[in-house]
Protein backbone atom coordinates (compact mmCIF):
# COMPACT_ATOMS: atom_id res chain seq x y z
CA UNK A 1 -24.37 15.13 -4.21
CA UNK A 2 -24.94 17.09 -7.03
CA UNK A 3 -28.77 16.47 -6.64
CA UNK A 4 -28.65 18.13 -3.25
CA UNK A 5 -26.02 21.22 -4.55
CA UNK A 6 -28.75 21.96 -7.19
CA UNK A 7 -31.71 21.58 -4.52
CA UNK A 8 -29.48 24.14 -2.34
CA UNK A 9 -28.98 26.55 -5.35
CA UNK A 10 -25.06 26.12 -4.54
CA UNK A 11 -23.99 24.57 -8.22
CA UNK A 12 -21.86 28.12 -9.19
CA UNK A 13 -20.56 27.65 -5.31
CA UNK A 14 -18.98 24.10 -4.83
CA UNK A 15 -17.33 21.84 -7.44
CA UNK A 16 -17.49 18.23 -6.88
CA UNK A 17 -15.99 15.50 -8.96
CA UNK A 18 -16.16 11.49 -7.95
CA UNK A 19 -12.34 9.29 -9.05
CA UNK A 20 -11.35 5.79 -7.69
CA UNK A 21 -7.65 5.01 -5.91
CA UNK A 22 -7.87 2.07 -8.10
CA UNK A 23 -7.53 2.05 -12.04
CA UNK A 24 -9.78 -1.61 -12.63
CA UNK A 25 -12.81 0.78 -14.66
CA UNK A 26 -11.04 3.94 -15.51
CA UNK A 27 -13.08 4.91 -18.97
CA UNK A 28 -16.54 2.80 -18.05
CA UNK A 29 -19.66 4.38 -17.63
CA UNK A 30 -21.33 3.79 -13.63
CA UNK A 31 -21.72 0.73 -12.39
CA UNK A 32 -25.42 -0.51 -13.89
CA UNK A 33 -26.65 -1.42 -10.54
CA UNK A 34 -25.78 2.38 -9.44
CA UNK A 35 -27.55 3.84 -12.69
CA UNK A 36 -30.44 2.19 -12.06
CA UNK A 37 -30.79 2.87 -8.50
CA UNK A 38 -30.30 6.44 -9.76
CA UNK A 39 -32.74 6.37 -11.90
CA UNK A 40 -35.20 4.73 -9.31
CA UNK A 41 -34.73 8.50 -7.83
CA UNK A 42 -34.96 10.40 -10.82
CA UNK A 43 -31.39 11.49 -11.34
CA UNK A 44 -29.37 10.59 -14.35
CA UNK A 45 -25.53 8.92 -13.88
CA UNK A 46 -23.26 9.95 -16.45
CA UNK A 47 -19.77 10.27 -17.08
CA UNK A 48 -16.45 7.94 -16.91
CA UNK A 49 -14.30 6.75 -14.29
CA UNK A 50 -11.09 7.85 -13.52
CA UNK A 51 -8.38 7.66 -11.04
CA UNK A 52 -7.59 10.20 -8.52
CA UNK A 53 -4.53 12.26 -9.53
CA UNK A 54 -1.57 14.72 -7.64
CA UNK A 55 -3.76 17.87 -9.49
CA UNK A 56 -6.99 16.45 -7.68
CA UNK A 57 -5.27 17.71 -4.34
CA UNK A 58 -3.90 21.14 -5.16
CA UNK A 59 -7.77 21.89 -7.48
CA UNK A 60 -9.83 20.69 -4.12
CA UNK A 61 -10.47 21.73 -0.48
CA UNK A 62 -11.33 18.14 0.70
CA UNK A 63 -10.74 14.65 -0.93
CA UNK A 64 -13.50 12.35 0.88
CA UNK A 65 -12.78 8.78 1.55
CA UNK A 66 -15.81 6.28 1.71
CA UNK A 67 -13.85 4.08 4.12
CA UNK A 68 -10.68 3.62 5.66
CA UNK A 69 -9.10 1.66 3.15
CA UNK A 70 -9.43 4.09 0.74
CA UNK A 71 -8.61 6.77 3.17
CA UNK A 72 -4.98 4.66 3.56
CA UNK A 73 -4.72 5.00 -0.22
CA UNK A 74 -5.35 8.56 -0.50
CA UNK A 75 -3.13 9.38 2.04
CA UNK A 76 -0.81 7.44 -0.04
CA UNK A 77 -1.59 9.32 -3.21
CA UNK A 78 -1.09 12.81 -1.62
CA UNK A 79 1.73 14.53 -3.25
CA UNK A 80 2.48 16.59 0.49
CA UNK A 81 1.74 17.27 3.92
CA UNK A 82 -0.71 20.43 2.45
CA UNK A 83 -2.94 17.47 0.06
CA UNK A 84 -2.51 14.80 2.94
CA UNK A 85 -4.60 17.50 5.12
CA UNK A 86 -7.31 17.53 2.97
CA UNK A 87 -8.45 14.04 2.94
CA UNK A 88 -11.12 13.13 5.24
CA UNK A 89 -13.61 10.18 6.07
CA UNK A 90 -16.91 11.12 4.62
CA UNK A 91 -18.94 9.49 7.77
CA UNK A 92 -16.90 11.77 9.88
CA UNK A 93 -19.37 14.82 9.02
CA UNK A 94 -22.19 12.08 10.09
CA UNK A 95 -22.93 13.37 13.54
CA UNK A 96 -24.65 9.96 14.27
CA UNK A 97 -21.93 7.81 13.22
CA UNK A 98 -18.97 6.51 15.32
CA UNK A 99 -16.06 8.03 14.70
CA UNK A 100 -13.85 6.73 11.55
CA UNK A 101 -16.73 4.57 10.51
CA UNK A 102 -16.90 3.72 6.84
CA UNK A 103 -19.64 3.83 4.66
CA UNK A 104 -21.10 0.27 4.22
CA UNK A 105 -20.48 -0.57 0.52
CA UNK A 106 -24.09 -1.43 -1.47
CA UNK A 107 -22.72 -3.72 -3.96
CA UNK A 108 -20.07 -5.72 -1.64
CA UNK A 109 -19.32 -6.92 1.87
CA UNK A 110 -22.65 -8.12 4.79
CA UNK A 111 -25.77 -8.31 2.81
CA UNK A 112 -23.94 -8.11 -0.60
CA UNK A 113 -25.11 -10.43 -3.59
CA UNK A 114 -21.84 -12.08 -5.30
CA UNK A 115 -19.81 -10.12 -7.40
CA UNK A 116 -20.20 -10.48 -10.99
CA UNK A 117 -16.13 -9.27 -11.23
CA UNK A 118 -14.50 -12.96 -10.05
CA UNK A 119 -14.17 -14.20 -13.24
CA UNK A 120 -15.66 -17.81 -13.95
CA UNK A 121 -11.69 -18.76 -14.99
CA UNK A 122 -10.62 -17.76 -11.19
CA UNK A 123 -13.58 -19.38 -9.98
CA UNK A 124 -12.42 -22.72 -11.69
CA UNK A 125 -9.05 -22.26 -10.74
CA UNK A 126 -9.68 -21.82 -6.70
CA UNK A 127 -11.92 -24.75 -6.87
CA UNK A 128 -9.82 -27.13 -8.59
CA UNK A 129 -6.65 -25.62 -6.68
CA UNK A 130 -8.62 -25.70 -3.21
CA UNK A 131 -10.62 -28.77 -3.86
CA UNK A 132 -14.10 -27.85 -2.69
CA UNK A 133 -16.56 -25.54 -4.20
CA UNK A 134 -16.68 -21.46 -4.40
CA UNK A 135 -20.10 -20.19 -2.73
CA UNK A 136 -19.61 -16.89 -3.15
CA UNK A 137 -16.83 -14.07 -3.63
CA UNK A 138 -17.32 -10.63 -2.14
CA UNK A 139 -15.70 -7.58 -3.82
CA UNK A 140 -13.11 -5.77 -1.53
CA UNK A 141 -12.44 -2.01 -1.70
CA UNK A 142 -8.97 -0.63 -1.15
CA UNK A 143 -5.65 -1.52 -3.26
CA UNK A 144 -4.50 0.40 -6.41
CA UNK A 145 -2.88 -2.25 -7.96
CA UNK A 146 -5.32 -6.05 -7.77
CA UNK A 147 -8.57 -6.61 -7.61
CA UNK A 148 -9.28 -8.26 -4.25
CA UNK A 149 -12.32 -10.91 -2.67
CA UNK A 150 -13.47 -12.38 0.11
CA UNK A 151 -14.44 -16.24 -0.97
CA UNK A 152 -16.33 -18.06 0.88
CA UNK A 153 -15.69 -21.93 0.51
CA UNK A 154 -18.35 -24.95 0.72
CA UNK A 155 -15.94 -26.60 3.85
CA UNK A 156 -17.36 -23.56 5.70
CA UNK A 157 -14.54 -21.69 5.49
CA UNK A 158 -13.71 -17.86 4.11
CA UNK A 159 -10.10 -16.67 2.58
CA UNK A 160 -8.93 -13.85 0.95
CA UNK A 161 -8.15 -13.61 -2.82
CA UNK A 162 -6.53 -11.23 -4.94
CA UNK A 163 -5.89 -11.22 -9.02
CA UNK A 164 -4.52 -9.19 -11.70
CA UNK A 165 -5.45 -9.94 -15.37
CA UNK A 166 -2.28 -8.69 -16.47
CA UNK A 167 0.10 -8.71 -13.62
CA UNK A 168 3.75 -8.70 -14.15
CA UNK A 169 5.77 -12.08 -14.78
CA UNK A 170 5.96 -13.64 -11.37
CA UNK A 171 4.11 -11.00 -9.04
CA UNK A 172 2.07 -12.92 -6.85
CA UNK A 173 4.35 -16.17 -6.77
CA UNK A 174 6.97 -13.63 -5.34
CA UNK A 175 4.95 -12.31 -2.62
CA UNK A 176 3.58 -15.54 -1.32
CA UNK A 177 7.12 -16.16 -0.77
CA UNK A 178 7.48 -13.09 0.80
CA UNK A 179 5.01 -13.54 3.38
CA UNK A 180 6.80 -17.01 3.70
CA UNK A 181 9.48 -15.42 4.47
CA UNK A 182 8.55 -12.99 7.03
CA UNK A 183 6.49 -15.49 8.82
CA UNK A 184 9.63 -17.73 9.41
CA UNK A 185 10.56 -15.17 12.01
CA UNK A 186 7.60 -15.93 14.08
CA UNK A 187 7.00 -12.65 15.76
CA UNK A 188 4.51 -10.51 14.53
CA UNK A 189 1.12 -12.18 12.27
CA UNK A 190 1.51 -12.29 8.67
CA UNK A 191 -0.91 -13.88 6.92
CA UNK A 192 -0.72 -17.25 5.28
CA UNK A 193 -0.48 -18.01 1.94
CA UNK A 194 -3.01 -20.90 1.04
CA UNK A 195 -2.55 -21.41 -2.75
CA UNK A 196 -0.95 -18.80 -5.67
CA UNK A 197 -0.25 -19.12 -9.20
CA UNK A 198 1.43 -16.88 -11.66
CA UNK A 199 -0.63 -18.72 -14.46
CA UNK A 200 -3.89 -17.21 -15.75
CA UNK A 201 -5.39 -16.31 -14.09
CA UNK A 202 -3.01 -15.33 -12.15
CA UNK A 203 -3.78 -15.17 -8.07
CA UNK A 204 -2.95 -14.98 -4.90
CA UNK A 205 -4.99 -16.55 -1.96
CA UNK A 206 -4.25 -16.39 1.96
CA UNK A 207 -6.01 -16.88 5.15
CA UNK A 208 -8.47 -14.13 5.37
CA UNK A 209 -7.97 -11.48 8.25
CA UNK A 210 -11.15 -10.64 10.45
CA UNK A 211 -10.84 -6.85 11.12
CA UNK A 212 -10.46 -6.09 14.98
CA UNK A 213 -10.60 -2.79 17.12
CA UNK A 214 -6.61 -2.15 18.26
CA UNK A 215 -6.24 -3.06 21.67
CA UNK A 216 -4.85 -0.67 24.31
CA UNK A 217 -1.22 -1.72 23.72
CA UNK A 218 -1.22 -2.06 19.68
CA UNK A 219 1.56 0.53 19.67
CA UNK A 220 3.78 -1.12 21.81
CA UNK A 221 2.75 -4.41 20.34
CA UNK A 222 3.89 -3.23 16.91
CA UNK A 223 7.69 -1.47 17.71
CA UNK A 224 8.72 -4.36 20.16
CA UNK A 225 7.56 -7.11 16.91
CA UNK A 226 8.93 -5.36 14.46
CA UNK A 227 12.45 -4.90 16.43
CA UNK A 228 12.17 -8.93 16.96
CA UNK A 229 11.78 -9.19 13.19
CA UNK A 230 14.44 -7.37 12.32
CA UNK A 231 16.23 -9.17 14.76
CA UNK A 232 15.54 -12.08 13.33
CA UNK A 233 17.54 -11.28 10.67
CA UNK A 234 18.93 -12.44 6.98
CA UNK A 235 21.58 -14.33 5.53
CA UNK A 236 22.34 -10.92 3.84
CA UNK A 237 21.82 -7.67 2.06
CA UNK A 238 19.40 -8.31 -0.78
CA UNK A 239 17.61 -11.75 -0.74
CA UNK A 240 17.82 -15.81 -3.24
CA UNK A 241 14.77 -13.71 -5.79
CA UNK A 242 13.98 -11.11 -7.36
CA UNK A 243 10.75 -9.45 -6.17
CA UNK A 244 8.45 -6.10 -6.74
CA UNK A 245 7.37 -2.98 -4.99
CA UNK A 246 3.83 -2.39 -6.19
CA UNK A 247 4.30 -3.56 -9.53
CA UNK A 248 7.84 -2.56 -10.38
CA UNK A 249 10.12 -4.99 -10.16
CA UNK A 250 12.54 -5.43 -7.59
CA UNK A 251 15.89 -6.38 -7.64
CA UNK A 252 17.26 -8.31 -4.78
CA UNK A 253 20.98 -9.42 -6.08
CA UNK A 254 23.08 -9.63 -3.06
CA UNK A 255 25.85 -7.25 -2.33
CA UNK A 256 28.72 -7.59 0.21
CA UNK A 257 28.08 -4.32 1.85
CA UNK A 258 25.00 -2.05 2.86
CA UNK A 259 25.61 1.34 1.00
CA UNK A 260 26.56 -0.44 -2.69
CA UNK A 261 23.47 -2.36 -2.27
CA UNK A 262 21.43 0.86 -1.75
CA UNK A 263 23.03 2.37 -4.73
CA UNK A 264 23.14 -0.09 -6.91
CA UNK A 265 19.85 -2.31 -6.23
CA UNK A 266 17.39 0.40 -4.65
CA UNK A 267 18.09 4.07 -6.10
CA UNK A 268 20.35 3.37 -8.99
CA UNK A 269 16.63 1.67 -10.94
CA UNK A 270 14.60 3.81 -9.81
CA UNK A 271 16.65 6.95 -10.36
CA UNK A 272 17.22 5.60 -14.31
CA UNK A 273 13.39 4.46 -14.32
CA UNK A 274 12.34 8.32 -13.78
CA UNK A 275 15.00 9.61 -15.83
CA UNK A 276 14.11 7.50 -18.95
CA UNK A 277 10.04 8.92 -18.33
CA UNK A 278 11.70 12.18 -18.06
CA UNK A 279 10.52 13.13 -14.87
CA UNK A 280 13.90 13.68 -13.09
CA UNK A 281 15.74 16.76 -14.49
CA UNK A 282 19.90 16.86 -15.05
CA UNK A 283 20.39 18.92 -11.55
CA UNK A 284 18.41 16.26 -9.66
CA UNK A 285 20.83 12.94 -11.03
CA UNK A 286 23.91 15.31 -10.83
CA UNK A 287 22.98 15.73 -6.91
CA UNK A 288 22.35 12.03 -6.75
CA UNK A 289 25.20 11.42 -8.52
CA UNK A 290 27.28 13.35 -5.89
CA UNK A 291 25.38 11.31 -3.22
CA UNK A 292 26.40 8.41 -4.73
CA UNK A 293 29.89 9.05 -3.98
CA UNK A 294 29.48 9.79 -0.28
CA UNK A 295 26.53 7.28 0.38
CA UNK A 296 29.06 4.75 2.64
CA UNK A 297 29.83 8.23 4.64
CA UNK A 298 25.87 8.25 5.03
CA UNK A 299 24.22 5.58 5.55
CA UNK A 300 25.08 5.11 9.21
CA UNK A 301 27.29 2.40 11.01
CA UNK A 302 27.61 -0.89 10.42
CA UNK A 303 24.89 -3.73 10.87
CA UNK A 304 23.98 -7.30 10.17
CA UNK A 305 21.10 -7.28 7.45
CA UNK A 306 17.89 -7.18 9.30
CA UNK A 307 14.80 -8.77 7.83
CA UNK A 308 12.54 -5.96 6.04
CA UNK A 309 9.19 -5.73 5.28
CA UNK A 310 10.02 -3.30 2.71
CA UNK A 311 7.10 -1.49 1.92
CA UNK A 312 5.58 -0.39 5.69
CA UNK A 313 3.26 1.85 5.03
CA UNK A 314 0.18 2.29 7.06
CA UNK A 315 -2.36 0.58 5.12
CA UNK A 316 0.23 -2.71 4.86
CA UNK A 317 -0.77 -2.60 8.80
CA UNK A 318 -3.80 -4.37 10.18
CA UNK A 319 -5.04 -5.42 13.31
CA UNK A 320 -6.47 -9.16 13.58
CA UNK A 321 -9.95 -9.88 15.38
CA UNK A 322 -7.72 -9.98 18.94
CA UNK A 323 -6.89 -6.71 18.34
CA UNK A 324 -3.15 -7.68 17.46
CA UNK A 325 -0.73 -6.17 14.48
CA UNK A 326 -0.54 -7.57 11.68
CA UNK A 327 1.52 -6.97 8.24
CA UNK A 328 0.24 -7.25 4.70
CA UNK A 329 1.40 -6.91 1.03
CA UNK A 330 5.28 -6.58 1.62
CA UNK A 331 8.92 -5.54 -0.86
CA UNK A 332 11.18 -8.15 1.77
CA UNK A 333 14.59 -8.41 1.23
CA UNK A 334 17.59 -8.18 3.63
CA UNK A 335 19.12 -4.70 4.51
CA UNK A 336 19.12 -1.40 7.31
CA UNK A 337 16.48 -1.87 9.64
CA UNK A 338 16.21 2.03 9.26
CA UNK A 339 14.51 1.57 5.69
CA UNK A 340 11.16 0.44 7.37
CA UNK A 341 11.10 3.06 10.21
CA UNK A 342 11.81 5.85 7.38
CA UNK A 343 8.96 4.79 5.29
CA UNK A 344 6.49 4.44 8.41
CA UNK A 345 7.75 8.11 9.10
CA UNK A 346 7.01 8.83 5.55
CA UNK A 347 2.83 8.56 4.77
CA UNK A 348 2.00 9.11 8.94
CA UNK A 349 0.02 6.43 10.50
CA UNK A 350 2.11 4.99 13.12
CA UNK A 351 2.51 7.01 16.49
CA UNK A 352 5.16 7.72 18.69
CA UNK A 353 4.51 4.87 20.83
CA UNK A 354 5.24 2.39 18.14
CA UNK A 355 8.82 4.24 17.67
CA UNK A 356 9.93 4.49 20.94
CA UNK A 357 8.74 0.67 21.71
CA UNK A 358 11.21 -0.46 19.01
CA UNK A 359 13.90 1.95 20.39
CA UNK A 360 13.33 0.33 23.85
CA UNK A 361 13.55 -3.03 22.47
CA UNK A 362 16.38 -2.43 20.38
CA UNK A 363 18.02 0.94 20.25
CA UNK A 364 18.63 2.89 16.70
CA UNK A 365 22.23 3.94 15.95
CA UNK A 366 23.13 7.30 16.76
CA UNK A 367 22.21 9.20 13.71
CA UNK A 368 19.21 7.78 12.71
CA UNK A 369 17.35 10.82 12.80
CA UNK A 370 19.46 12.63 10.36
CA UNK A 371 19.34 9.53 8.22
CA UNK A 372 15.60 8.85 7.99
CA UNK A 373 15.60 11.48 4.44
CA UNK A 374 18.18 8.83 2.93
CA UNK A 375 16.01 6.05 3.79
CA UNK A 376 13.27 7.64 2.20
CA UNK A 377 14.65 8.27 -1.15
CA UNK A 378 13.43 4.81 -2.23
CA UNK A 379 9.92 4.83 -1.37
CA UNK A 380 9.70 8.31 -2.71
CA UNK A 381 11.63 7.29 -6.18
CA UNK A 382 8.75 4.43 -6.26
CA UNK A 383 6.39 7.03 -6.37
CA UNK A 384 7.36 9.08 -8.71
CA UNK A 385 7.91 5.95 -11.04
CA UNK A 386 4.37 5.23 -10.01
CA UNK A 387 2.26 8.20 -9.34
CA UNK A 388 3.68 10.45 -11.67
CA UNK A 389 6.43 13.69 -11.13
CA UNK A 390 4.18 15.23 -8.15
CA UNK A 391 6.47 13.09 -5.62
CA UNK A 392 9.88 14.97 -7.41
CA UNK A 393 9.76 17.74 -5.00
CA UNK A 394 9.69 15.78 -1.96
CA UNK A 395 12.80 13.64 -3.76
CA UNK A 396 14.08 16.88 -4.15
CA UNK A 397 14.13 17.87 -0.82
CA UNK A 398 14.80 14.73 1.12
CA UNK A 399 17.96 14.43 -1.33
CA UNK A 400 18.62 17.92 -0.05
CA UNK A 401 19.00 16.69 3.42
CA UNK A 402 21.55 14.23 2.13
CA UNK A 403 24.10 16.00 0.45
């Protein structure tokens, strides 16, 4: 790109800078294979990785995505509606491309040579775990968090793998149970877990997910599943383990009622989390601290626990080669049903039609409108604990709307 800004005499005209949504090679150099192609062409690759950042939004007119996974993840990232309007798919300006299309990736994926990033120890592990041989692993783009492959097996066979080197005590062994969990209910496709450890190197592995164009009623499909899931319910608010949302931990200790277990084991940690980094200032805990003492006035009537997801964002939904929903990488523990629906209302990606499916299948409370910035005081406290104090404004005002 820069090649072609120079070529155009446009260098003192347009800035350009290139980050990941992922921090696996923040401070390396290029990838060799892409320095060498570059210099194939005559131009020079230089510089470091880095990850993209809240400031990257505000500094640029238009954050390009490569594919849709990374588009989910920038989307994610945005610190507002204002940076969540500047991110585009880069094959969108492509007026011979489909629309949405991603750009194939050179190094992973049809056509790709194996990735020299599974590590021989995972290799070893899958095999011996698995019990036939690894003939290849494919590196996945997306996530901000693992490292993620498609394996393909010598029984003919492909699944989907995903490692940490350093991953908190117990991540992935909590979300195979997790998905476990959710699958129990038997009404919407969650994929299953084939083998994890929480030994190095640690790993998850499930059945892998063939990519599928959304059938006419994926909408509907989604809002009347997700109703039967939360129908399906739990034994009660919290869940037996602890857990994580990305990689902060999770705590799940029951509580007899809803609005003591929303204090105490969903904004109470985060809240202190932020405050301990110093991103939450004394006027922001003093208003929590006054909606802690009218939170059971707020949180809406009462309800059995429903069974959550717990971290339904848009790029946690997929749809499977028959064009069906499906939901990845989930925070489940018993609690309001309204939790999920706020955070799918939070980072867009879910249309009307999914919302007024699940209403028809099982109708909100009245009030849930005026209750979806409560419900999203979590997700957003995650954020800040995980992004960085860009998300304190939208805490801000969403605990506005509360108190």
């Amino acid at each position: 790109m820069r090649r072609l800004l120079e070529e155009e005499q446009l260098t003192t005209e347009v800035e350009i800078d290139s980050a990941g949504t992922g921090d696996w090679h923040v401070g390396e150099p290029p990838d060799r294979r892409a320095r060498a192609a570059g210099q194939r062409r005559g131009i020079t690759l230089d510089g470091r990785a880095r990850r993209v950042v809240a400031k990257d939004f505000e500094f640029f007119d238009y954050v390009v995505a490569m594919d849709r996974s990374n588009l989910n993840d920038l989307l994610r990232l945005a610190p507002d509606d204002a940076g969540q309007a500047k991110v585009v798919l880069f094959r969108n300006y492509d007026p011979d491309s489909p629309r949405d299309a991603d750009v194939p990736d050179p190094y992973y994926g049809e056509g790709a040579q194996e990735s020299p990033e599974m590590s021989p120890e995972l290799r070893a592990a899958l095999e011996q775990r698995l019990g036939t041989s690894v003939l290849g692993a494919n590196r996945l783009g997306g996530g901000d968090i693992n490292e993620a492959f498609e394996v393909s097996l010598a029984d003919g066979t492909s699944i989907f793998a995903k490692t940490h080197p350093n991953p908190p005590n117990g991540m992935f062994g909590a979300e195979a149970r997790g998905l476990r969990w959710l699958g129990e209910a038997n009404t919407i496709r969650i994929p299953r877990v084939v083998a994890v450890s929480d030994e190095p190197p640690a790993y998850l592995a499930l059945e892998l997910l063939t990519p599928g164009k959304r059938r006419p009623d994926f909408d509907e499909a989604l809002g009347r599943s997700l109703a039967a899931l939360h129908a399906f319910g739990a034994s009660s608010f919290g869940l037996d383990h602890d857990n994580f949302i990305g990689r902060l931990a999770q705590s799940n200790a029951s509580v007899a009622d809803w609005a003591s277990f929303y204090w105490v084991s969903r904004l109470e940690p985060q809240l202190r989390l932020a405050t301990d980094q110093g991103l939450i200032d004394r006027g922001t805990r003093s208003n929590f601290d006054a909606l802690r003492r009218v939170l059971p006035e707020r949180v809406g009537p009462d309800e059995p626990p429903s069974r959550l997801h717990g971290d339904l964002w848009g790029g946690n939904l997929h749809a499977d080669d028959t064009g069906q929903p499906c939901l990845i990488d989930p925070a489940v523990y018993g609690g309001c049903r309204e939790v999920d629906l706020a955070m799918m209302r939070l980072f867009g990606g879910f249309g009307e039609r999914v919302f007024a499916a699940y209403d028809d299948a099982w109708p909100l409370a009245p009030g849930s409108g005026e209750r979806v910035p409560l419900y999203q005081l979590y997700p957003l406290l995650v954020h800040v604990n995980l992004f960085g104090g860009s998300y304190v404004g939208s805490v801000q005002r969403a605990l506005a709307a509360c108190v």
